[in-house]
C-alpha atoms as a PDB file:
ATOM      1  CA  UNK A   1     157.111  60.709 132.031  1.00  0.00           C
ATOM      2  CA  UNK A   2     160.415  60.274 129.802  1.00  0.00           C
ATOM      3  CA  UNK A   3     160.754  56.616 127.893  1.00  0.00           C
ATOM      4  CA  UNK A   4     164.083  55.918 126.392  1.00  0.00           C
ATOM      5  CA  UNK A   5     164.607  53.264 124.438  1.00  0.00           C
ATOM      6  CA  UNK A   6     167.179  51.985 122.133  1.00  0.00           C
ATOM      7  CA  UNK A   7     168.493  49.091 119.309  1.00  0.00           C
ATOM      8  CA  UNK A   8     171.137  47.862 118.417  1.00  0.00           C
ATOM      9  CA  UNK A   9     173.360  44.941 116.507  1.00  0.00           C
ATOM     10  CA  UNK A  10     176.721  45.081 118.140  1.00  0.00           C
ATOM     11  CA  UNK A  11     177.016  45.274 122.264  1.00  0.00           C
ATOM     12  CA  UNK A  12     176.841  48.543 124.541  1.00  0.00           C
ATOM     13  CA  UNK A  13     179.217  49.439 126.644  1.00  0.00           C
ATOM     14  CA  UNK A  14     176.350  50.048 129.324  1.00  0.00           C
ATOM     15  CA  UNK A  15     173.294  48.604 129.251  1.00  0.00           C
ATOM     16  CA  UNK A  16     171.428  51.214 131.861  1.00  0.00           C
ATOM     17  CA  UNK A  17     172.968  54.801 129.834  1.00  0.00           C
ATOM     18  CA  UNK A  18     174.371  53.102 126.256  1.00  0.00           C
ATOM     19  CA  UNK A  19     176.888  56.003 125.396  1.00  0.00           C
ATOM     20  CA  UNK A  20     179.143  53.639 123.118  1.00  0.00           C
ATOM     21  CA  UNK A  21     178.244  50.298 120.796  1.00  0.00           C
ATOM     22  CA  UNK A  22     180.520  48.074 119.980  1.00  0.00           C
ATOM     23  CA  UNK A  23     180.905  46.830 116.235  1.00  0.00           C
ATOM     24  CA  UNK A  24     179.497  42.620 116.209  1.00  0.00           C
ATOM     25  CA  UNK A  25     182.535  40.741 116.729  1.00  0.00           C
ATOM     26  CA  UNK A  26     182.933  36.682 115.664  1.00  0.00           C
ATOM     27  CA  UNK A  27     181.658  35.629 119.204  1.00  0.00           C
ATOM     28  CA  UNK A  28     179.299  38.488 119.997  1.00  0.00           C
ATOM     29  CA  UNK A  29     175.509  38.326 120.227  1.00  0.00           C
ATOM     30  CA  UNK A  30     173.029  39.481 117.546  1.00  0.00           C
ATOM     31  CA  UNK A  31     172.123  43.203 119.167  1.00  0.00           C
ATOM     32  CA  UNK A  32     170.049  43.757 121.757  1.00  0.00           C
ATOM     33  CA  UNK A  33     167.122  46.071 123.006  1.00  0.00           C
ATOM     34  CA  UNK A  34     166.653  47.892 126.369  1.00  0.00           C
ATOM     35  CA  UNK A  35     164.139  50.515 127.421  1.00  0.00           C
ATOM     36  CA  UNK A  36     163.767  52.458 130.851  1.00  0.00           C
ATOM     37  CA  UNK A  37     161.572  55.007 132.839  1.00  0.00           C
ATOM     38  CA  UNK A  38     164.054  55.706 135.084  1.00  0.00           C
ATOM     39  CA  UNK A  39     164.584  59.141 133.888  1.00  0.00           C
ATOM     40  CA  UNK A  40     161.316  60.375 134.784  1.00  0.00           C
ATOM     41  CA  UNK A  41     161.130  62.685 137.643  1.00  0.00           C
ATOM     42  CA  UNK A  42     158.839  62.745 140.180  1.00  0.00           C
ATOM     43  CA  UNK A  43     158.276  66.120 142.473  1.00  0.00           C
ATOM     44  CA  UNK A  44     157.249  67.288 145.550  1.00  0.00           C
ATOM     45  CA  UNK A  45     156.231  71.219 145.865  1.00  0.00           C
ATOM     46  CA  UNK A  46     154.905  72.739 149.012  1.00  0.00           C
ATOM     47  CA  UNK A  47     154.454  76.347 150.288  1.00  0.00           C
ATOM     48  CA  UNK A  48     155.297  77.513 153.754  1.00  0.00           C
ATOM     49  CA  UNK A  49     153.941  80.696 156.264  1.00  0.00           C
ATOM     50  CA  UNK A  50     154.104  84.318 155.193  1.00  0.00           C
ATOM     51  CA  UNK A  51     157.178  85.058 157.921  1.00  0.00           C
ATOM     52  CA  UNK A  52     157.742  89.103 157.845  1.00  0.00           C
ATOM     53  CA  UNK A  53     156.283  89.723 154.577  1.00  0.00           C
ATOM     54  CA  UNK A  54     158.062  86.780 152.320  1.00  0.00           C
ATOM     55  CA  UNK A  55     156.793  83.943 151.145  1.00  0.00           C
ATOM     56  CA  UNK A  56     158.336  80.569 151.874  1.00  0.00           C
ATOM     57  CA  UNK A  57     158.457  77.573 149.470  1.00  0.00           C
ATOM     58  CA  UNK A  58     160.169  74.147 149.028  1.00  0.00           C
ATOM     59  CA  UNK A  59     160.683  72.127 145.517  1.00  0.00           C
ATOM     60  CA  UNK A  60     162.362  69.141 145.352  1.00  0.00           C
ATOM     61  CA  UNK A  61     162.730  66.581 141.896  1.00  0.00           C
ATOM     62  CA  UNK A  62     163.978  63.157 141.976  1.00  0.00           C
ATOM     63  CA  UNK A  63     164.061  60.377 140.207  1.00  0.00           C
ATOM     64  CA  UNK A  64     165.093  56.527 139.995  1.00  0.00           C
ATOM     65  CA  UNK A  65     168.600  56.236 137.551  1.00  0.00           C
ATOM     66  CA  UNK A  66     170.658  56.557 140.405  1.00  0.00           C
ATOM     67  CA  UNK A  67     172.253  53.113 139.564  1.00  0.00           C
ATOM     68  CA  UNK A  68     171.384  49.607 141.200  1.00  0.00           C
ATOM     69  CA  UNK A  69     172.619  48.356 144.716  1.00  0.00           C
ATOM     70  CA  UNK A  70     174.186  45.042 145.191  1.00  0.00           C
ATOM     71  CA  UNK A  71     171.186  43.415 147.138  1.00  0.00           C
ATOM     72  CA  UNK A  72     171.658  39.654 147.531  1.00  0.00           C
ATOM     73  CA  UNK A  73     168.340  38.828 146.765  1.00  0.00           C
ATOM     74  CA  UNK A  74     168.596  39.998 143.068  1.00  0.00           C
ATOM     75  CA  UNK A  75     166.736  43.044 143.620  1.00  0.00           C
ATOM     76  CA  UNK A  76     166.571  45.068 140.577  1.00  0.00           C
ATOM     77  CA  UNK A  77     165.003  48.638 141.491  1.00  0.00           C
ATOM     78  CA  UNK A  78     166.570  52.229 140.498  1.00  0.00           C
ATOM     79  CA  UNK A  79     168.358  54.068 143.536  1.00  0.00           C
ATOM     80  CA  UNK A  80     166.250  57.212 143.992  1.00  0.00           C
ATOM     81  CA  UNK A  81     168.681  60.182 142.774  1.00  0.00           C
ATOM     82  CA  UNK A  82     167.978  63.578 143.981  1.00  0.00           C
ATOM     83  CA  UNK A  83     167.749  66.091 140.944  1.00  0.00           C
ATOM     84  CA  UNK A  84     167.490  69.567 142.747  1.00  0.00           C
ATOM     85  CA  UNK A  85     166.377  70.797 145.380  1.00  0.00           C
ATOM     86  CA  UNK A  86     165.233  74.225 146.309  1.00  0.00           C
ATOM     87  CA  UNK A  87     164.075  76.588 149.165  1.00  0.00           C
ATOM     88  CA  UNK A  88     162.874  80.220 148.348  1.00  0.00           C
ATOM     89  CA  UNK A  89     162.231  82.992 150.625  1.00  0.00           C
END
């Protein structure tokens, strides 16, 4: 599980991936705080038939930072991203 978290006392220039903060200005807020799980990634691994001698596998990783949709209702939850995927013979 990753946890990112950050602090500041100026304003972000993104509030989901803060790359860039901004210096307080006259009518700018006091800082602010934000902290996510988004970033962890979740896996699925699974192992296939013996065909002609090789073995056959899948791996996939994912996780939720994919960004937010536009949902009417206000809903807030991560877009699931895929990460990599892999099949190996």
């Amino acid at each position: 599980m990753l946890f990112n978290t950050y602090g500041e006392r100026g304003s972000v220039d993104n509030v989901d991936f803060p790359q860039l903060v901004i210096p307080r200005g006259l009518l700018s807020s006091g800082g602010s705080f934000g902290a996510s799980v988004r970033q962890s990634q979740i896996g699925i691994q699974a192992f296939g038939p013996t065909i002609a001698g090789a073995r056959t596998s899948a791996d996939i990783q994912f996780d939720f930072a994919g960004g937010f949709p536009e949902a009417q209702n206000g809903a807030s939850f991560g877009i699931m991203r895929l990460r990599t995927g892999t099949v190996s013979v």
